[in-house]
N, C-alpha and C. Protein backbone atom coordinates (compact mmCIF):
# COMPACT_ATOMS: atom_id res chain seq x y z
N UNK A 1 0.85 -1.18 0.00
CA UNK A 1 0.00 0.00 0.00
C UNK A 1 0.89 1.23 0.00
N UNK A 2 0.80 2.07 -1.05
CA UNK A 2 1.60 3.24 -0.99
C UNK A 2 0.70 4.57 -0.35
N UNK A 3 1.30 5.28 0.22
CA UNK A 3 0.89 6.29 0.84
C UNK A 3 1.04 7.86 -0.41
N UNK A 4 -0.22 8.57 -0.69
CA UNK A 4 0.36 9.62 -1.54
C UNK A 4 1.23 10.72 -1.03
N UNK A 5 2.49 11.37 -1.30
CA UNK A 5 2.94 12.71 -0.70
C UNK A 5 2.29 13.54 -0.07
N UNK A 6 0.65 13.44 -0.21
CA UNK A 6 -0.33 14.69 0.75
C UNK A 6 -0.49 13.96 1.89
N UNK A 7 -0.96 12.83 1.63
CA UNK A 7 -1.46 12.03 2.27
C UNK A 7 0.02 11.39 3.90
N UNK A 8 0.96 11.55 3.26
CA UNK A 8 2.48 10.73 4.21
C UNK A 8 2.65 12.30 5.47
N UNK A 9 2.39 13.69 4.39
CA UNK A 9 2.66 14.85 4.84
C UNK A 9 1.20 15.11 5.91
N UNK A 10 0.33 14.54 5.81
CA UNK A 10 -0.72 14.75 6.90
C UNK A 10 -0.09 13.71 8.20
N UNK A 11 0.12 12.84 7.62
CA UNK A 11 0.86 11.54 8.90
C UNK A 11 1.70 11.86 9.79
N UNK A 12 2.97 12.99 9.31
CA UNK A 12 4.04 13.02 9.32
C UNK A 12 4.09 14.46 10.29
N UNK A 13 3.18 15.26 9.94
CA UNK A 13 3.01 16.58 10.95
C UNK A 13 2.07 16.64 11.60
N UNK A 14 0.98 15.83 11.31
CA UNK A 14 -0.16 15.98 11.79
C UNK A 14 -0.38 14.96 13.22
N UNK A 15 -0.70 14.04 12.30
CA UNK A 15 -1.45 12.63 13.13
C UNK A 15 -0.36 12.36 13.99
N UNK A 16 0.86 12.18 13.77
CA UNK A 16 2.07 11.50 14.48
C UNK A 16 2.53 12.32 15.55
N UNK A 17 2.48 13.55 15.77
CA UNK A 17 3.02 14.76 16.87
C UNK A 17 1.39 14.41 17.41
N UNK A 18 0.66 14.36 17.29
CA UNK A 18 -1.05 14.11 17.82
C UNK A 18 -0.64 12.92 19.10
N UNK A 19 -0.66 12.13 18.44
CA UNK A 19 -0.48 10.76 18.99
C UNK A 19 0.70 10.82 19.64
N UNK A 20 1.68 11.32 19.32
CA UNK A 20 2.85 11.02 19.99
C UNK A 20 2.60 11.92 21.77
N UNK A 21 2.49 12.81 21.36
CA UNK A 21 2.32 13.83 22.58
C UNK A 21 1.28 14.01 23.33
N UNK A 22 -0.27 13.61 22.92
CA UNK A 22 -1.27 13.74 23.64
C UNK A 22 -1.55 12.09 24.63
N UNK A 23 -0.62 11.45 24.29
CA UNK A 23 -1.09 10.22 25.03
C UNK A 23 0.50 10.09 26.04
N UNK A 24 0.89 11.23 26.89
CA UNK A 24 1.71 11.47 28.12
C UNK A 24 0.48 10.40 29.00
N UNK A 25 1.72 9.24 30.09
CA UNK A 25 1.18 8.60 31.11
C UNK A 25 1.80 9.01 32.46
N UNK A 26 1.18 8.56 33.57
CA UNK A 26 1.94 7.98 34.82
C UNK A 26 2.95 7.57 34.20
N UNK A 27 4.25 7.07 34.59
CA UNK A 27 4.91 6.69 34.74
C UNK A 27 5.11 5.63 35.99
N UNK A 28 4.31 4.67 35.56
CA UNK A 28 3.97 3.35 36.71
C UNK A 28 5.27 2.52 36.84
N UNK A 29 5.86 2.25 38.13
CA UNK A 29 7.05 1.64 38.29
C UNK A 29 6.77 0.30 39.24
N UNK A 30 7.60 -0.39 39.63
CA UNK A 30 7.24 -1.40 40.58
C UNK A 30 7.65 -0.33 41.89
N UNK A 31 6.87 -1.60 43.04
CA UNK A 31 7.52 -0.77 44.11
C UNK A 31 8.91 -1.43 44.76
N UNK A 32 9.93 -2.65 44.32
CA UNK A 32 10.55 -2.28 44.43
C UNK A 32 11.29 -1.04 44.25
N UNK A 33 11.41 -0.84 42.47
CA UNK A 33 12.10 0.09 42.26
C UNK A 33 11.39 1.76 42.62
N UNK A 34 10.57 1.86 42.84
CA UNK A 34 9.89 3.03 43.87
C UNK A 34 11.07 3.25 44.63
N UNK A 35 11.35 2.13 45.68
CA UNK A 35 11.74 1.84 47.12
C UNK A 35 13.42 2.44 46.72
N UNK A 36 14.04 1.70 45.60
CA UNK A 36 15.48 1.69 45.74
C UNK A 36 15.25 2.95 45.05
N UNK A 37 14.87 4.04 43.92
CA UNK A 37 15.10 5.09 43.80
C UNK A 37 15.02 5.94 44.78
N UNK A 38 14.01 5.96 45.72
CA UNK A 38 14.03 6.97 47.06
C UNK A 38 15.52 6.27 47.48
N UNK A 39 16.27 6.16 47.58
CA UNK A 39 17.58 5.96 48.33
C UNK A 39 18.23 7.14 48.16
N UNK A 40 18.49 7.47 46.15
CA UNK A 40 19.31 8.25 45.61
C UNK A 40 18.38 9.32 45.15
N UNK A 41 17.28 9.17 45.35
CA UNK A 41 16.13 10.63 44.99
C UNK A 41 14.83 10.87 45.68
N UNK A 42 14.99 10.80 46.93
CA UNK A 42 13.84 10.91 47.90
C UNK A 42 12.90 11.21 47.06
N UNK A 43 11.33 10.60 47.39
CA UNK A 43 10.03 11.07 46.92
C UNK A 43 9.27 10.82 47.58
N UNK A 44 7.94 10.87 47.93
CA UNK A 44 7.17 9.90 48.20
C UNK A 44 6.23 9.04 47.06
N UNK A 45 5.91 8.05 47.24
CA UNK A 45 4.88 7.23 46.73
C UNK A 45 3.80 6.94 47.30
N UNK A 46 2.86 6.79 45.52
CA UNK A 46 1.02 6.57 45.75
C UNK A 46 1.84 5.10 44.72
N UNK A 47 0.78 4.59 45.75
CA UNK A 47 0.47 3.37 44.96
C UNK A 47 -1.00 3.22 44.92
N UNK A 48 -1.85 2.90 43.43
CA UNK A 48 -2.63 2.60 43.28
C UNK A 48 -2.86 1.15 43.41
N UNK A 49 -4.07 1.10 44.21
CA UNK A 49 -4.18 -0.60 44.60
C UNK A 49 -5.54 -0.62 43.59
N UNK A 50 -5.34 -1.68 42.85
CA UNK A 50 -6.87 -1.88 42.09
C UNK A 50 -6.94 -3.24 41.80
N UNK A 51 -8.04 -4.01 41.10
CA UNK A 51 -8.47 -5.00 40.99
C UNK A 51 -8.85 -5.22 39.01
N UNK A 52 -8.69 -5.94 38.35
CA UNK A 52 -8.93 -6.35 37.38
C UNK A 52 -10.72 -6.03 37.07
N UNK A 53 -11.67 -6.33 37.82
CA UNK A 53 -12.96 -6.38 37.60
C UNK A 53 -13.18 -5.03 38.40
N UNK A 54 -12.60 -3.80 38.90
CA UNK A 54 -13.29 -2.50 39.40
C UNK A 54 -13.64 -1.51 38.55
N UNK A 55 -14.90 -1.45 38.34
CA UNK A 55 -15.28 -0.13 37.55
C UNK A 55 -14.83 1.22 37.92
N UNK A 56 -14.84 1.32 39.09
CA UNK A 56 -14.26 2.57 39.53
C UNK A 56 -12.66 2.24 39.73
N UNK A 57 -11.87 1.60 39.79
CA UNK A 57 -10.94 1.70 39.45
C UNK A 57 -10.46 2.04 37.94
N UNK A 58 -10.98 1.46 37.00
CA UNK A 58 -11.28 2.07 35.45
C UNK A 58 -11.83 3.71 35.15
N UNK A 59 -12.27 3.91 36.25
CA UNK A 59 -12.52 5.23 35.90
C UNK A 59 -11.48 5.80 36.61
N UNK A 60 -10.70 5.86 37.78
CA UNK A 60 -9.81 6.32 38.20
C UNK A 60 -8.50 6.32 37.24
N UNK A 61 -8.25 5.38 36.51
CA UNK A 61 -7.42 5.79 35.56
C UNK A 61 -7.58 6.37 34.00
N UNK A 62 -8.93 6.36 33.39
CA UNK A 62 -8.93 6.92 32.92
C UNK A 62 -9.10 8.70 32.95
N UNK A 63 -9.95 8.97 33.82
CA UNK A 63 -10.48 10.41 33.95
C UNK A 63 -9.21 11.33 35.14
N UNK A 64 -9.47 10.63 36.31
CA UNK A 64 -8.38 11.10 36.67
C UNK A 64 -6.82 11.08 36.58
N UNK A 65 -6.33 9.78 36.98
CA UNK A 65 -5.01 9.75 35.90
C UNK A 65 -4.86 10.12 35.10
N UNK A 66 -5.75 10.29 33.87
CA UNK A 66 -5.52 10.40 32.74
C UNK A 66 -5.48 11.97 32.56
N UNK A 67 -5.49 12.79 33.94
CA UNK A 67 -5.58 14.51 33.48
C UNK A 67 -4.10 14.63 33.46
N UNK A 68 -3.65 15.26 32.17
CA UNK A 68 -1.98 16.07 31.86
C UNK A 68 -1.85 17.00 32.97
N UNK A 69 -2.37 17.35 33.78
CA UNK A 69 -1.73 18.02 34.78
C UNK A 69 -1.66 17.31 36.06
N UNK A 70 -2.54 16.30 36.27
CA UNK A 70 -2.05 15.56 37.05
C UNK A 70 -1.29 14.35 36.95
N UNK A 71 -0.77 13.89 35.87
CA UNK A 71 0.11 13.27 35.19
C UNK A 71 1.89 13.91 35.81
N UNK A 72 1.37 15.20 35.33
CA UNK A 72 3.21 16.04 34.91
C UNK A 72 3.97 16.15 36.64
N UNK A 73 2.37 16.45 37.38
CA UNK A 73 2.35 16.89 39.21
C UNK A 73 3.48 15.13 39.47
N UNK A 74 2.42 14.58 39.02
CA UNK A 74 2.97 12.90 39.72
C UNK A 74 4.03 12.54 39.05
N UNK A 75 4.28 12.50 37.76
CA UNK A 75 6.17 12.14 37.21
C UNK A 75 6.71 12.93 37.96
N UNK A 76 6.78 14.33 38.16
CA UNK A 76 7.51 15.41 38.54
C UNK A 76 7.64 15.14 40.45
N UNK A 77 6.67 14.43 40.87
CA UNK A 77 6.92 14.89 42.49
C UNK A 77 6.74 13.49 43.39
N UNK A 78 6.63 12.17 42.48
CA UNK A 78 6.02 11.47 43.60
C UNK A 78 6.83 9.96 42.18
N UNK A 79 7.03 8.76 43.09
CA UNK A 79 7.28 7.31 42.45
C UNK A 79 5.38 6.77 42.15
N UNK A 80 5.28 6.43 41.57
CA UNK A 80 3.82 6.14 41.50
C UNK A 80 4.12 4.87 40.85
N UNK A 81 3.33 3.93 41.93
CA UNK A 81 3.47 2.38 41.31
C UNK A 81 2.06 2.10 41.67
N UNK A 82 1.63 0.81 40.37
CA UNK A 82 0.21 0.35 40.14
C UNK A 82 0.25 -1.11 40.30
N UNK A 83 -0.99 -1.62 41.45
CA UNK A 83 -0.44 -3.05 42.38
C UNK A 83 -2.25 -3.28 42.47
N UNK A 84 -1.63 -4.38 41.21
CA UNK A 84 -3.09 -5.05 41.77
C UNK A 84 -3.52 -6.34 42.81
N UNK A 85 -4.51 -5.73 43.72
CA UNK A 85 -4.95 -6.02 44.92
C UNK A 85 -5.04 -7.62 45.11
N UNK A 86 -5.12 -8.10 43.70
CA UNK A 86 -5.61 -9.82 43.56
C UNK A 86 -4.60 -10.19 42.39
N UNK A 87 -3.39 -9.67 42.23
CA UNK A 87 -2.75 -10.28 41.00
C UNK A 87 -1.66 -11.64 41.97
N UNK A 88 -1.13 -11.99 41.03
CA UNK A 88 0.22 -12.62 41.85
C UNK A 88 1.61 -12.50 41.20
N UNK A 89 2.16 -11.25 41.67
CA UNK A 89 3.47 -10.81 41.78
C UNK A 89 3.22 -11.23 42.86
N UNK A 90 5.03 -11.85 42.91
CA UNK A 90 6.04 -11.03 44.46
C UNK A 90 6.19 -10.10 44.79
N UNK A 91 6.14 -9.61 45.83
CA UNK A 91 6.33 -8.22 46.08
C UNK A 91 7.32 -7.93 47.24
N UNK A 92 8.18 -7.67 47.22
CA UNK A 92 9.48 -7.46 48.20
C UNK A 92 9.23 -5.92 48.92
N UNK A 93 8.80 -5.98 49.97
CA UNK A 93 9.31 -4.47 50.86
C UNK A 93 9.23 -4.78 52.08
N UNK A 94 10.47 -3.61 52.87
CA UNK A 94 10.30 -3.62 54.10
C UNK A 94 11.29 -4.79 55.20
N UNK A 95 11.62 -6.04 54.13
CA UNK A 95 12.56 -6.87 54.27
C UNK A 95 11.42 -7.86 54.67
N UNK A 96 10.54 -8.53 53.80
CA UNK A 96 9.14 -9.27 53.67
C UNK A 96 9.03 -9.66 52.24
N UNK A 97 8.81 -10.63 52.16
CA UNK A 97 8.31 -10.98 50.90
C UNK A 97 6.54 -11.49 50.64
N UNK A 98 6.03 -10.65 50.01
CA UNK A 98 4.35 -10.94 49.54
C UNK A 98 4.10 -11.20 48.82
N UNK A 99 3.32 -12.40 48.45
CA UNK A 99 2.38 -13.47 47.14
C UNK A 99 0.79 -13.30 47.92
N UNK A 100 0.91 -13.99 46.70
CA UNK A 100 -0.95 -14.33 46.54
C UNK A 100 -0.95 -15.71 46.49
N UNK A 101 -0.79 -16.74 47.44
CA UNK A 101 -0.78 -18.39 47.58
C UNK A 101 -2.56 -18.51 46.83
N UNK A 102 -2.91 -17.88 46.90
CA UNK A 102 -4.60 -18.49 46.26
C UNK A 102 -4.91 -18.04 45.37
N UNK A 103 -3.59 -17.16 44.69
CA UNK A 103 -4.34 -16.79 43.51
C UNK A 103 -4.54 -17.98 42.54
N UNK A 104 -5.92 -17.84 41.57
CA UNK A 104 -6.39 -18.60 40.52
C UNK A 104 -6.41 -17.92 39.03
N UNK A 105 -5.07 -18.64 38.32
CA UNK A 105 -5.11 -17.87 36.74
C UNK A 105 -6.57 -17.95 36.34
N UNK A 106 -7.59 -18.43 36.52
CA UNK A 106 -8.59 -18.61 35.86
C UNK A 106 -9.77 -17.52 36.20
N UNK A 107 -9.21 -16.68 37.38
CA UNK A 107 -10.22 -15.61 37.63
C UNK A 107 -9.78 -14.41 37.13
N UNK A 108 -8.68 -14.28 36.33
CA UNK A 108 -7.85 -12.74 36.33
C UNK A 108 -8.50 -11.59 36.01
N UNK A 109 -10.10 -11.90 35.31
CA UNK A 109 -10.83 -10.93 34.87
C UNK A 109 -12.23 -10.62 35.98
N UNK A 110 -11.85 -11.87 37.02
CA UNK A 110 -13.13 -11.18 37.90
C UNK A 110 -12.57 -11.64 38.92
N UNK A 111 -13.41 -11.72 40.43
CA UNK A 111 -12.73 -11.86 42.05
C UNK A 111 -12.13 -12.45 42.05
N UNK A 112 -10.58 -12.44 42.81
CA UNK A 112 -9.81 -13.22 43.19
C UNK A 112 -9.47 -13.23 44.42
N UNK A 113 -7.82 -14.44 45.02
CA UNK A 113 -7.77 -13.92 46.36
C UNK A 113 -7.24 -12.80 46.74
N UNK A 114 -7.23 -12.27 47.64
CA UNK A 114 -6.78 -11.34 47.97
C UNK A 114 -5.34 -11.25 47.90
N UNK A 115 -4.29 -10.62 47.75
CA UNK A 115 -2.70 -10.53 47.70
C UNK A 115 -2.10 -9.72 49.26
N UNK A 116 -1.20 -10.87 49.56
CA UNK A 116 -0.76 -10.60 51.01
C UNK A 116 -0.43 -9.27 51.01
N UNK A 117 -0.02 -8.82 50.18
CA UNK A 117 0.56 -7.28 50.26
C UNK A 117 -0.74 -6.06 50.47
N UNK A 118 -1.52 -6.76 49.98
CA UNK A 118 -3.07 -6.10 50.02
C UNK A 118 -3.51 -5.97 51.34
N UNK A 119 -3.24 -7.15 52.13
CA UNK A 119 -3.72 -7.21 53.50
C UNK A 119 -2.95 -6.77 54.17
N UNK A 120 -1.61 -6.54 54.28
CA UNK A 120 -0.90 -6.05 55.12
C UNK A 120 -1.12 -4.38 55.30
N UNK A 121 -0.86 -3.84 53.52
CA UNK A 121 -1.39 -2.08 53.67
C UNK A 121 -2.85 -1.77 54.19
N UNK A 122 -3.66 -3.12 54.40
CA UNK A 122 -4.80 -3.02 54.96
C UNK A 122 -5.85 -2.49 54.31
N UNK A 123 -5.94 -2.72 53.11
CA UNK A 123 -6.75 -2.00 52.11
C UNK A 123 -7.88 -3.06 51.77
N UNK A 124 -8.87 -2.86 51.64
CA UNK A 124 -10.26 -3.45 51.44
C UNK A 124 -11.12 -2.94 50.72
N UNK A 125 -10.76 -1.98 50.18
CA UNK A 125 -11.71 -1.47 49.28
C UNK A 125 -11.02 -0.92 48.03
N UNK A 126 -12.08 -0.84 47.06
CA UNK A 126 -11.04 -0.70 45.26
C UNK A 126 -11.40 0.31 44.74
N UNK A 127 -11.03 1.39 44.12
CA UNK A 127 -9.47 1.54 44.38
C UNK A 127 -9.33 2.46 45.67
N UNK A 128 -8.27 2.24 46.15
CA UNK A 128 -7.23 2.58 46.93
C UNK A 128 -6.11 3.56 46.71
N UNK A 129 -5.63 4.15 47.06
CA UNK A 129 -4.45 5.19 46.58
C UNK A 129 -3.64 5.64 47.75
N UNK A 130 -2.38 4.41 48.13
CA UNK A 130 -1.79 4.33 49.25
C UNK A 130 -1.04 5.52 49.31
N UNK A 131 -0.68 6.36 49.67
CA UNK A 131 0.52 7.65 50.12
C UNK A 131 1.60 6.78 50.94
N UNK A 132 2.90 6.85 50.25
CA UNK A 132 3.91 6.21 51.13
C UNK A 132 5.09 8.16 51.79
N UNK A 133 5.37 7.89 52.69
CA UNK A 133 6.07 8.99 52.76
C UNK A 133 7.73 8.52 52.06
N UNK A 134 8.64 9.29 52.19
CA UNK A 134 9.86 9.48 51.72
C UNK A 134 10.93 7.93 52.21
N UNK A 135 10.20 7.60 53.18
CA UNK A 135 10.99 6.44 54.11
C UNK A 135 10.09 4.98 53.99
N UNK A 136 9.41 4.95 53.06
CA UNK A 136 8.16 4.06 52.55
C UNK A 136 7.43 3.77 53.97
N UNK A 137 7.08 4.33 54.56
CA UNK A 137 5.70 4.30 55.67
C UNK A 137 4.67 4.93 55.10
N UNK A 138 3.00 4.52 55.40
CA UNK A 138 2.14 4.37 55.29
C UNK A 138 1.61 5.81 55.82
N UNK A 139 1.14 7.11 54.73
CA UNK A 139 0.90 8.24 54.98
C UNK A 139 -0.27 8.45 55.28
N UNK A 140 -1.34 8.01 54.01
CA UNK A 140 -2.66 7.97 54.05
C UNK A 140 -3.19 7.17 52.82
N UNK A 141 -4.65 6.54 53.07
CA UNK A 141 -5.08 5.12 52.27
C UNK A 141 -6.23 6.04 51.97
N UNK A 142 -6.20 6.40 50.23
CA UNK A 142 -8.05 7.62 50.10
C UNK A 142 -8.67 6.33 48.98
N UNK A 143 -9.69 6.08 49.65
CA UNK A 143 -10.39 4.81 49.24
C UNK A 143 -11.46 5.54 48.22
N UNK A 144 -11.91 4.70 47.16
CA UNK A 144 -12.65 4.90 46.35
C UNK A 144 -11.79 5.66 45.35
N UNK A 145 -12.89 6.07 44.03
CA UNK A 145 -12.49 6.98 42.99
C UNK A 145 -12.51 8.29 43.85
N UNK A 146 -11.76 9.12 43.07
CA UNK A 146 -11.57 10.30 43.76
C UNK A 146 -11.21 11.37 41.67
N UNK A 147 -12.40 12.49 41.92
CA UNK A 147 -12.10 13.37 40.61
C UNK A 147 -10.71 13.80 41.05
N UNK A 148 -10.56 14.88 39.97
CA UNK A 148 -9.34 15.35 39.84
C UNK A 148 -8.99 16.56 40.70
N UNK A 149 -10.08 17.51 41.37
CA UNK A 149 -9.80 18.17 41.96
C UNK A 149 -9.46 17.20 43.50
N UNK A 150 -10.33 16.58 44.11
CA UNK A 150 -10.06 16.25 44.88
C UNK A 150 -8.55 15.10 45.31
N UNK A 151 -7.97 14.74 44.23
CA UNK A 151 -6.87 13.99 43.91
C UNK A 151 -5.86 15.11 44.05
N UNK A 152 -5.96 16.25 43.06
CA UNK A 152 -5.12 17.33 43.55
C UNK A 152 -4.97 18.00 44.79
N UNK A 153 -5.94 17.72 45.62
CA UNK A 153 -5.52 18.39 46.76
C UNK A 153 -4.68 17.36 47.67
N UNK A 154 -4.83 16.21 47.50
CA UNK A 154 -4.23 15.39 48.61
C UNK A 154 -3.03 14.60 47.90
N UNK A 155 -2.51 15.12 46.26
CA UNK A 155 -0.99 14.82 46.23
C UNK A 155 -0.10 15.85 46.75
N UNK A 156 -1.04 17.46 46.84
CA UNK A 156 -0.07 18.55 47.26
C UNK A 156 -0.09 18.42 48.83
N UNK A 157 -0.80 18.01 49.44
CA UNK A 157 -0.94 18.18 50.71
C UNK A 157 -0.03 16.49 51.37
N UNK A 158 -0.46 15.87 50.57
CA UNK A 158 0.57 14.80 51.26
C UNK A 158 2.19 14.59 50.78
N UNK A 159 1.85 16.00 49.86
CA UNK A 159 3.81 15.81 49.68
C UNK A 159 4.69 16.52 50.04
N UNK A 160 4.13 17.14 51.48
CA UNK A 160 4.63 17.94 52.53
C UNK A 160 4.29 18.77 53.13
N UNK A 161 3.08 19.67 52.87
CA UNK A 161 2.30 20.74 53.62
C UNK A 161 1.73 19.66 54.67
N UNK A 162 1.39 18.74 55.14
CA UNK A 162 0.96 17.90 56.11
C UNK A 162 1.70 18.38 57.03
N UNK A 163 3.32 17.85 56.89
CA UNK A 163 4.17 18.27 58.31
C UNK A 163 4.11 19.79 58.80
N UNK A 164 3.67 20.82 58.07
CA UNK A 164 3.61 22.00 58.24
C UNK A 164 2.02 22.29 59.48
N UNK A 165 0.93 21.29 59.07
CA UNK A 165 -0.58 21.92 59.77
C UNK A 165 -0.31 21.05 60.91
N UNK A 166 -0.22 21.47 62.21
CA UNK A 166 -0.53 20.75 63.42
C UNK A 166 -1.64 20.99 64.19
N UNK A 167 -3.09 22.00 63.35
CA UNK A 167 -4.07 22.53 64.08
C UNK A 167 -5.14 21.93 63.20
N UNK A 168 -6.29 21.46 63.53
CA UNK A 168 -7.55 21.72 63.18
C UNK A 168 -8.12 22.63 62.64
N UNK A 169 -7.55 23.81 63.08
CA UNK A 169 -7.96 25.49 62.72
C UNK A 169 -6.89 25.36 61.43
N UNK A 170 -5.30 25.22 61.48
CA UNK A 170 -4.50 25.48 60.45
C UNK A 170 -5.20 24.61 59.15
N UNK A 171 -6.16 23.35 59.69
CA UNK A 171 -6.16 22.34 58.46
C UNK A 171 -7.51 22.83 57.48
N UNK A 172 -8.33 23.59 58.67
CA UNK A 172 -9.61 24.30 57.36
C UNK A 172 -8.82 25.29 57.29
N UNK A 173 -7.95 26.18 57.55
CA UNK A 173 -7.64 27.31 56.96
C UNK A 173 -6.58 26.83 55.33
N UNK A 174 -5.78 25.96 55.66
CA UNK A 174 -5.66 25.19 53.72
C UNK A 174 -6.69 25.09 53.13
N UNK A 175 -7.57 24.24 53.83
CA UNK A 175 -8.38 23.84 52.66
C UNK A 175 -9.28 24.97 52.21
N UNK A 176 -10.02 25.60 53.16
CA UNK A 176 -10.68 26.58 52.70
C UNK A 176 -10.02 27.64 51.34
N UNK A 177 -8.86 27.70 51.87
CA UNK A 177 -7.62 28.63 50.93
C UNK A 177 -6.87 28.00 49.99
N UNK A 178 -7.19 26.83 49.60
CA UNK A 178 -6.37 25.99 49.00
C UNK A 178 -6.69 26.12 47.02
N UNK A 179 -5.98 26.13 46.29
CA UNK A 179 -6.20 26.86 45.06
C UNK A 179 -5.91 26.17 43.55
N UNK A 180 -6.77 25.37 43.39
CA UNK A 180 -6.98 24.42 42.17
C UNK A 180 -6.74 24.92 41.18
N UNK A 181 -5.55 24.16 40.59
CA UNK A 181 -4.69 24.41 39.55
C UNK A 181 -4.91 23.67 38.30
N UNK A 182 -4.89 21.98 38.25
CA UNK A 182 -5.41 21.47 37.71
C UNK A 182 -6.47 21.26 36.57
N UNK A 183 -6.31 21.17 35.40
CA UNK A 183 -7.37 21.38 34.29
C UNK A 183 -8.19 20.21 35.03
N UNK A 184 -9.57 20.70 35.03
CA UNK A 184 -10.70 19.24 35.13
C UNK A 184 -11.07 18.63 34.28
């Protein structure tokens, strides 16, 4: 199939810079390597915990993940690794090793068992969006889908204005004052 010269020149400036540039992701890592980059580049990490069969986990990555400004926030400020709740990886942290002894290849598209690593961050509900701080401890677990404004407020706030509010009064005076940046 030959392509005509108008036709290669629409491909070539058009469609291809389209595609190339409008489909920016997360940058989803394991959490080992989460773990060993904070050594040599402190961050903190979200790990998204989800399940193969969650609708609202599907919408959490498309609509919210999927906003370019909260994309650029999370490459730019945080390790972000994606761990599903019922898969069976190994999962090494902490100096522990976690499987899924019950997982069944034959359910991968609907309930499975649960994954030890699942039970340990204590998560029970899908999706999940673990906050690890800088030293991989357990910051905060925001259960369910969450839009994009509300996602934006709690990657800026859990990636260090936290240690700053020690009042009740200081914590509505953020939020009340707090200033959405984020395209919706």
């Amino acid at each position: 199939m030959e392509l005509s010269n108008n036709k290669l020149l629409v491909y070539l400036f058009v469609l291809l810079p389209f595609g190339l540039f409008s489909q920016e992701k997360i940058k989803w890592i394991s959490l080992e390597d989460a773990v060993y980059l904070q050594q040599t580049e402190p961050r903190n990490i979200i790990i998204d915990v989800y399940t193969n069969w969650c609708g609202p986990c599907k919408k959490l990555d498309r609509e919210t993940f999927g906003n370019k400004d909260l994309i650029k926030y999370v490459n730019d400020n945080y390790y972000a690794v994606k761990f599903n709740a019922e898969g069976n990886d190994i999962i090494e942290f902490q100096g522990y090793e976690f499987t899924n002894p019950n997982f069944d290849p034959t359910k991968t598209r609907r309930r499975n068992s649960s994954h030890e690593f699942t039970r340990a961050l204590q998560v029970s509900a899908y999706p999940t969006v673990v906050f690890l701080d800088k030293s991989s401890n357990v910051l905060y677990k925001l259960r369910g889908f969450q839009p994009v404004p509300q996602m934006e407020f709690f990657l800026k706030y859990l990636n260090g204005k936290y240690k700053e509010i020690k009042t009740q009064e200081e914590m509505n005076t953020y939020q009340n004052s707090f200033v959405y940046e984020f395209s919706k």
